[in-house]
N, C-alpha and C. Protein backbone atom coordinates (compact mmCIF):
# COMPACT_ATOMS: atom_id res chain seq x y z
N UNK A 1 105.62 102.58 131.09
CA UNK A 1 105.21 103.02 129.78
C UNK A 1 106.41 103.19 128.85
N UNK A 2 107.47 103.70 128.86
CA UNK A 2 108.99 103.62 128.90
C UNK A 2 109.08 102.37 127.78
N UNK A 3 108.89 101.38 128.62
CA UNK A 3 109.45 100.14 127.96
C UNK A 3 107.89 99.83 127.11
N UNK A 4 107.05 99.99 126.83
CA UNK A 4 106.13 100.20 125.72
C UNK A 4 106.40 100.69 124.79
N UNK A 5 106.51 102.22 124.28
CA UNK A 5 106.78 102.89 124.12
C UNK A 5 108.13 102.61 122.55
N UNK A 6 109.35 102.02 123.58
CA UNK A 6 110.33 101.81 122.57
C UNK A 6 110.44 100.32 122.19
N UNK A 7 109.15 99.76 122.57
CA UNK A 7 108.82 99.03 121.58
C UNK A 7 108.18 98.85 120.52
N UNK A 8 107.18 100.04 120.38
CA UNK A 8 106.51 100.43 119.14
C UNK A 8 107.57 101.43 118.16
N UNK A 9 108.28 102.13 119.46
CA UNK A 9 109.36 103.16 118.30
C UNK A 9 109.94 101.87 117.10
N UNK A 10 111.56 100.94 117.68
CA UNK A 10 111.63 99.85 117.45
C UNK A 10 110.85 99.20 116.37
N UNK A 11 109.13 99.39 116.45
CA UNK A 11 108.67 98.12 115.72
C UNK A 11 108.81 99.59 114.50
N UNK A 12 108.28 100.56 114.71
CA UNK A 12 107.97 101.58 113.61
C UNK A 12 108.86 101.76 112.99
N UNK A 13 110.62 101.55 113.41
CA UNK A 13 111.57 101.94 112.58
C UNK A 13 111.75 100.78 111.41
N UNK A 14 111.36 99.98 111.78
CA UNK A 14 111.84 98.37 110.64
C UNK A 14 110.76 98.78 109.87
N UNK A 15 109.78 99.37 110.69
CA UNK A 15 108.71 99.64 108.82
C UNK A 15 107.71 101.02 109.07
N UNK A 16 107.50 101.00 107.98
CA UNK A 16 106.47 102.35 107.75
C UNK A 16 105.28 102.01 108.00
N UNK A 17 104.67 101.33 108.96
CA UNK A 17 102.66 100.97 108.78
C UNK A 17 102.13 102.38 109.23
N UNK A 18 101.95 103.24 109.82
CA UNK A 18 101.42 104.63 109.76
C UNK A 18 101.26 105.01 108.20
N UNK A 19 102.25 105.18 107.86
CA UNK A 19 101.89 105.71 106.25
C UNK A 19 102.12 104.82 105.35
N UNK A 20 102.22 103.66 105.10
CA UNK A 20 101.96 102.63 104.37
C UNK A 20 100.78 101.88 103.79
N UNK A 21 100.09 101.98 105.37
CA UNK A 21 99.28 100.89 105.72
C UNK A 21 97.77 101.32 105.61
N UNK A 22 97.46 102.49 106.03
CA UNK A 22 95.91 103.19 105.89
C UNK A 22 95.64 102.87 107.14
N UNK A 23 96.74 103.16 108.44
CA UNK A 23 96.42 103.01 109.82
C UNK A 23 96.06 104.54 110.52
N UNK A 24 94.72 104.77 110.64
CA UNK A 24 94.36 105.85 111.39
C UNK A 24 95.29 106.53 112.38
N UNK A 25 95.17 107.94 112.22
CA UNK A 25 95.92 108.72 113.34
C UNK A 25 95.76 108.42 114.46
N UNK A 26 96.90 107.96 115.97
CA UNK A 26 96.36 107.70 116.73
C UNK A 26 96.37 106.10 116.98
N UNK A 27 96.31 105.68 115.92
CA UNK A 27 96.57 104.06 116.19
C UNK A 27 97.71 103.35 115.59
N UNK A 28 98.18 102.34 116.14
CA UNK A 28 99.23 101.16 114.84
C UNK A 28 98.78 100.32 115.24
N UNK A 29 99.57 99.49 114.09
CA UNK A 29 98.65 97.96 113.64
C UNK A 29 99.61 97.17 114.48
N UNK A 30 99.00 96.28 114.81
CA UNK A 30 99.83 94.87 114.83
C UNK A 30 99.64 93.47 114.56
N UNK A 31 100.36 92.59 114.44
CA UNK A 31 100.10 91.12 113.59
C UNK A 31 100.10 90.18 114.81
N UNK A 32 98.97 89.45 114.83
CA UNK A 32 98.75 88.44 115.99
C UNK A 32 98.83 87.14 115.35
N UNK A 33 99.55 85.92 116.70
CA UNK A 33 99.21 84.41 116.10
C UNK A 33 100.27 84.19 115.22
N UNK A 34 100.56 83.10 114.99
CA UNK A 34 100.76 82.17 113.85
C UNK A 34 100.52 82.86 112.48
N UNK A 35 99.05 83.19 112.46
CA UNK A 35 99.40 83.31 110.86
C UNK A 35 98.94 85.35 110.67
N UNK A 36 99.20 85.83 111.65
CA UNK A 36 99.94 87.03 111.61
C UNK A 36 98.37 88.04 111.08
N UNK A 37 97.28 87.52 112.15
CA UNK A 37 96.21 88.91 111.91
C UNK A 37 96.52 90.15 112.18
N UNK A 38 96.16 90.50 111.73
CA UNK A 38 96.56 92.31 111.43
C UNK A 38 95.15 92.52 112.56
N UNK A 39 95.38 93.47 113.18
CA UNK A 39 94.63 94.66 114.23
C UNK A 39 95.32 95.69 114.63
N UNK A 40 94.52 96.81 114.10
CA UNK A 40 94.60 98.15 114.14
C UNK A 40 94.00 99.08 116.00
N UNK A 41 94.71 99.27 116.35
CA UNK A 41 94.33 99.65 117.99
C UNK A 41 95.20 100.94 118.37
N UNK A 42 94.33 101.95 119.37
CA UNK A 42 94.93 102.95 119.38
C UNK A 42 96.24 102.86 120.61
N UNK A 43 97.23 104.26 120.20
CA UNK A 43 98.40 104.11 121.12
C UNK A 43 97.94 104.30 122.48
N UNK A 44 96.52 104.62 122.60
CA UNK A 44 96.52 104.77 124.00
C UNK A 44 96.64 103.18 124.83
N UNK A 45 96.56 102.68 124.34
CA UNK A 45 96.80 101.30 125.00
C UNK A 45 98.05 100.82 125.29
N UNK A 46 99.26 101.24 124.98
CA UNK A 46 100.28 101.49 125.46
C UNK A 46 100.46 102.05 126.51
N UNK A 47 99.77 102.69 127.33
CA UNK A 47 99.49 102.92 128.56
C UNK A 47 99.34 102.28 129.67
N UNK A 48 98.46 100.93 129.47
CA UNK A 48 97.74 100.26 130.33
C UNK A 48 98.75 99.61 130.69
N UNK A 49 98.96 98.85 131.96
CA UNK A 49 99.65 97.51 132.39
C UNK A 49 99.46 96.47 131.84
N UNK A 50 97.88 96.13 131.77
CA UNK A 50 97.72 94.84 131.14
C UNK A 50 98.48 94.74 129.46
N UNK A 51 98.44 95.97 129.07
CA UNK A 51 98.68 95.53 127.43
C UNK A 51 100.48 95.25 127.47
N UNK A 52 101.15 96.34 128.86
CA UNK A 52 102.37 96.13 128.82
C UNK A 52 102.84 94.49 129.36
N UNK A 53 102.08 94.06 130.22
CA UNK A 53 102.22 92.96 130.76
C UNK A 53 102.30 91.78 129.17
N UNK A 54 101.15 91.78 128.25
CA UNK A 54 101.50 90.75 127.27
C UNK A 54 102.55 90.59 126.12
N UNK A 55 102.89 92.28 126.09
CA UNK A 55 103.66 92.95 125.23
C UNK A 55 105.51 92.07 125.43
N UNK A 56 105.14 92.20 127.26
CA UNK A 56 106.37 91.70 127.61
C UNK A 56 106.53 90.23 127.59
N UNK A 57 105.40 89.37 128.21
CA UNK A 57 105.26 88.25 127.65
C UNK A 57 105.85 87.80 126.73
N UNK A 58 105.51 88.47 125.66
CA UNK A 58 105.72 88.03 124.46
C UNK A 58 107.32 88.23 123.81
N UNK A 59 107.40 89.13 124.50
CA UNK A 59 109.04 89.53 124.07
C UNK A 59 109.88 88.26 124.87
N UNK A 60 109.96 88.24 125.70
CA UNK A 60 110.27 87.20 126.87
C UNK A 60 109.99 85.37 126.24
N UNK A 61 109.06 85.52 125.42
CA UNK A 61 108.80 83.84 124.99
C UNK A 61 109.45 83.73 123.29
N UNK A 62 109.06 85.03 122.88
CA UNK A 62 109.38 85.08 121.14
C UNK A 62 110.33 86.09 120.93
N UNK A 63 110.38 87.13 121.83
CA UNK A 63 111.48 88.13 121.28
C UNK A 63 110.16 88.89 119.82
N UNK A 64 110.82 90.33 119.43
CA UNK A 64 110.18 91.24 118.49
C UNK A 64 111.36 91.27 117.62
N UNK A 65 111.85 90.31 117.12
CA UNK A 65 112.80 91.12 115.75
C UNK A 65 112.23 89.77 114.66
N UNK A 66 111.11 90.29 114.07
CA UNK A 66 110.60 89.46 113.45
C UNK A 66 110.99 89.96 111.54
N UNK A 67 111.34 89.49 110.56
CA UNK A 67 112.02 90.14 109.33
C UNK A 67 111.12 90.81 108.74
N UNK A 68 109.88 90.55 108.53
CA UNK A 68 108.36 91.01 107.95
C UNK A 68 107.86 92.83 107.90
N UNK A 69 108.85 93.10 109.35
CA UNK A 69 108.68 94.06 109.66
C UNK A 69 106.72 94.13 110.65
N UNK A 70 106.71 95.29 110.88
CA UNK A 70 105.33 95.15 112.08
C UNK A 70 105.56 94.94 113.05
N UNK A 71 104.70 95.10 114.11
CA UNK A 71 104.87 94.39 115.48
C UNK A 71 104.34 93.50 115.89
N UNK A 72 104.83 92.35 116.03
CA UNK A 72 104.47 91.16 115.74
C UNK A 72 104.37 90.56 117.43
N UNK A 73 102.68 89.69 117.80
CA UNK A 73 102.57 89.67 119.42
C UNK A 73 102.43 87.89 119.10
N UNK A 74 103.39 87.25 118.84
CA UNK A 74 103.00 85.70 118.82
C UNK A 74 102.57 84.80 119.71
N UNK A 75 100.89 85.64 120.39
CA UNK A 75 100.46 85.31 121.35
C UNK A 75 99.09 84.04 120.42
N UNK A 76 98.21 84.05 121.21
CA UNK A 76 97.00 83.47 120.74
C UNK A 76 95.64 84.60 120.45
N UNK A 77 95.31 84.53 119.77
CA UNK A 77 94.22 86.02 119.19
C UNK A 77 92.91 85.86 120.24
N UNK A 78 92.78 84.75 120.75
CA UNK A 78 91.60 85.03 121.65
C UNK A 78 92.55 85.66 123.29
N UNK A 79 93.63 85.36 123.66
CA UNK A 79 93.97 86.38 124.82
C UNK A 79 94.50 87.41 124.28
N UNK A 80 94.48 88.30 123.06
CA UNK A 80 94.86 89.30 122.27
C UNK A 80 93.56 90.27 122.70
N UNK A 81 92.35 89.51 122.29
CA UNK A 81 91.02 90.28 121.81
C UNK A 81 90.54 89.82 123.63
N UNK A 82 90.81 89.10 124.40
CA UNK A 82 90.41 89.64 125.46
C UNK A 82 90.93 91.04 126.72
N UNK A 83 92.05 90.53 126.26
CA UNK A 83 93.32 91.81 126.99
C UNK A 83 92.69 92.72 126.11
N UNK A 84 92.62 93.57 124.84
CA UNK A 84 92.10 94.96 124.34
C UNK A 84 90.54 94.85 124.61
N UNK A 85 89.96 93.89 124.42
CA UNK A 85 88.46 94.25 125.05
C UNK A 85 88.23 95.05 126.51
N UNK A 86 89.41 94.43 127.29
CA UNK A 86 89.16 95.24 128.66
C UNK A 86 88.72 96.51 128.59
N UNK A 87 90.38 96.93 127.64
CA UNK A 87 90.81 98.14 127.67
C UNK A 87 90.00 98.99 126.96
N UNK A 88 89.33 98.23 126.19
CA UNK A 88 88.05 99.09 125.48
C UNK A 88 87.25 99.82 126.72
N UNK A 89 86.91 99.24 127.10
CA UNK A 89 85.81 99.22 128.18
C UNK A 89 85.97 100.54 129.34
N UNK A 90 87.40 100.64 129.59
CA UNK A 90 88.12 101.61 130.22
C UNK A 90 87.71 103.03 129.72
C-alpha cells in the first residue's frame, strides 16, 4: 500500500484535483487511455492489490511524470473499468 500511496501523494503534489476539480471527499480523479478520460474513484482502492498491480504496470510501461498534471494510468479504459468493477463489488 506504501508504494500506492506515494503515488497519489506524487500525483497530488503536481496538481490540486481535490480542490480544483469538484472531486468528492474520499475520492481522486484519474485520466485513462490515450485521450485522457477522467474517473473519479474512491482512495479506498488504493488498498487493493489488483488496483496496485495496474498502477504498477503502468508505471513500469509509461512511467507517471506526465506535464498535464493528474494521475495519469495509460492503460486501455476497458481493463481500467474492469479492474475497479471488481473492486466495486468488494
Amino acid at each position: 500500500m506504501n508504494y500506492a500511496k506515494e503515488v497519489f501523494r506524487s500525483s497530488l503534489s503536481r496538481s490540486k484535483l481535490n480542490s480544483a476539480s469538484n472531486v468528492p471527499k474520499g475520492h481522486f480523479a484519474v485520466y485513462i487511455g490515450d485521450n485522457r478520460r477522467r474517473f473519479v474513484i474512491p482512495i479506498s482502492f488504493l488498498k487493493h492489490s489488483s488496483f496496485q498491480a495496474l498502477l504498477s504496470r503502468a508505471e513500469e510501461e509509461f512511467g507517471f511524470d506526465h506535464p498535464m498534471g493528474g494521475l495519469t494510468i495509460p492503460c486501455h479504459e476497458d481493463t481500467f473499468i474492469t479492474v475497479t468493477s471488481q473492486l466495486n463489488c468488494l
